[in-house]
C-alpha atoms as a PDB file:
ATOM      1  CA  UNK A   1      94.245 105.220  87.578  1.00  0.00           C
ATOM      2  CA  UNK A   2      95.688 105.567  84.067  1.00  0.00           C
ATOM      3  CA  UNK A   3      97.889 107.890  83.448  1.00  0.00           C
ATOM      4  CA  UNK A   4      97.398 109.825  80.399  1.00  0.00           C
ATOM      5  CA  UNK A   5      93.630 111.413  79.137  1.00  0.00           C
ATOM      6  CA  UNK A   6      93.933 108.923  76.069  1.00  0.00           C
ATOM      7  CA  UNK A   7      93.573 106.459  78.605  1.00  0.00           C
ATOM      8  CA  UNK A   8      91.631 107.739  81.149  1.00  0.00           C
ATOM      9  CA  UNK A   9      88.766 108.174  78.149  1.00  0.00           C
ATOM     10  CA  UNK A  10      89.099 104.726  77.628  1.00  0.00           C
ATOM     11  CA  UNK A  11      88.675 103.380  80.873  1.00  0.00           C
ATOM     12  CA  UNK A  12      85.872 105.983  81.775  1.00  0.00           C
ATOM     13  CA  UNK A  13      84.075 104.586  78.432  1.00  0.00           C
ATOM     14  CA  UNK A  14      84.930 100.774  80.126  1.00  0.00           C
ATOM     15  CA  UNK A  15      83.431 101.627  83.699  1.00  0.00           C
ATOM     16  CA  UNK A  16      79.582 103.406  82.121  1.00  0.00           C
ATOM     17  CA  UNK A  17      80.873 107.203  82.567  1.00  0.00           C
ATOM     18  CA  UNK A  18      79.087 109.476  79.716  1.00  0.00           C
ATOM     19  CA  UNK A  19      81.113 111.772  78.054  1.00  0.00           C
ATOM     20  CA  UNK A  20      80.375 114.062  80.194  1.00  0.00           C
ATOM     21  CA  UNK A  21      82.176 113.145  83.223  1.00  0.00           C
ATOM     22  CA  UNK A  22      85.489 114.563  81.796  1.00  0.00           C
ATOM     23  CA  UNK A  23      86.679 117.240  84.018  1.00  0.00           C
ATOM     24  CA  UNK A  24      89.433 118.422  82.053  1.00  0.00           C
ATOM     25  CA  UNK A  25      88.799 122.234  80.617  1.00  0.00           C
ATOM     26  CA  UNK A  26      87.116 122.729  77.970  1.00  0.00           C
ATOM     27  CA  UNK A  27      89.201 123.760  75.053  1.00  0.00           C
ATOM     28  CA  UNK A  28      92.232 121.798  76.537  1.00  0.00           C
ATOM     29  CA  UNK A  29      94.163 119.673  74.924  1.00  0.00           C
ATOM     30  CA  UNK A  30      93.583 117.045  77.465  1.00  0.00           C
ATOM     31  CA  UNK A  31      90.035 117.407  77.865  1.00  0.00           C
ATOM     32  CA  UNK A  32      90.471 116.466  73.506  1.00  0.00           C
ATOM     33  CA  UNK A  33      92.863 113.538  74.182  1.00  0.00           C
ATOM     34  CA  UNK A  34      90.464 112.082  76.921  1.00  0.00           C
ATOM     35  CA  UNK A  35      87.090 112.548  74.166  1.00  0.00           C
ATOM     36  CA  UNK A  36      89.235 110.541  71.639  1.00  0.00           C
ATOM     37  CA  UNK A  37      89.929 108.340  74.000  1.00  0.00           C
ATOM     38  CA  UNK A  38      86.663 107.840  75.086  1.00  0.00           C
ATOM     39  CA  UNK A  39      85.612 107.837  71.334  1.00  0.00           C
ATOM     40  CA  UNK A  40      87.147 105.064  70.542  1.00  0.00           C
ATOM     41  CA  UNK A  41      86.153 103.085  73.261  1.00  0.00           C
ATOM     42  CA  UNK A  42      82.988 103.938  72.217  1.00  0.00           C
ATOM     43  CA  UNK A  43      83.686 102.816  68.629  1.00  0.00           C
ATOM     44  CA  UNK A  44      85.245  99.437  69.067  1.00  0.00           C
ATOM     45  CA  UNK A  45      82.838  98.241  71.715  1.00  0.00           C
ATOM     46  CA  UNK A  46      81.092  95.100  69.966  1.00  0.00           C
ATOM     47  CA  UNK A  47      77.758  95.887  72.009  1.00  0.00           C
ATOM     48  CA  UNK A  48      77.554  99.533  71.046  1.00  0.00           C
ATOM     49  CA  UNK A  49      74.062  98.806  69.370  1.00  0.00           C
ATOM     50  CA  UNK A  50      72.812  98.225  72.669  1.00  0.00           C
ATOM     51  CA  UNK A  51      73.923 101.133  74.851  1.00  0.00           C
ATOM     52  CA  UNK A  52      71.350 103.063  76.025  1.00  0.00           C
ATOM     53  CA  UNK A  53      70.909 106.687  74.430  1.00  0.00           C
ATOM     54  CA  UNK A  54      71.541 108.437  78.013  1.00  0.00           C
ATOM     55  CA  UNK A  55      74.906 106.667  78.427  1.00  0.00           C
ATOM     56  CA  UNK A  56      76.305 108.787  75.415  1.00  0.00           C
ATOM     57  CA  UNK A  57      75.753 112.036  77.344  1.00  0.00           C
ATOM     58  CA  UNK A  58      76.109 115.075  74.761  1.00  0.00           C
ATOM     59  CA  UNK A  59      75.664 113.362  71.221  1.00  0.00           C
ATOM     60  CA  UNK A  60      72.900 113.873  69.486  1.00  0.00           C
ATOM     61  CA  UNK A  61      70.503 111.678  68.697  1.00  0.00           C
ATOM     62  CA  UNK A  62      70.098 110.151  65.113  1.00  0.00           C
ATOM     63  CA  UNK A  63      66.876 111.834  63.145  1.00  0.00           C
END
């Protein structure tokens, strides 16, 4: 298991857990660190095009 949130985002990202699967409190600085990390997972992922609209759990859809 990694050992900081940055990380643990990441690897959550890696292994198909939505966003929402963070259990850090929300408000927390941890809980933010673990998002980013997760966000940039997210945003470097060369198939992002193609992952599904439920797998990104709390974003909102484009209009």
């Amino acid at each position: 298991m990694a050992k900081d949130a940055y990380a643990q985002g990441k690897l959550a990202y890696e292994h198909n857990h939505p966003m929402s699967s963070c259990e850090y409190p929300v408000g927390s600085s941890l809980r933010a660190e673990w998002m980013a990390g997760w966000t940039q997972a997210s945003n470097t992922d060369p198939k992002r095009g193609q992952v599904p609209a439920a797998r990104r759990e709390g974003t909102r859809p484009a209009a």
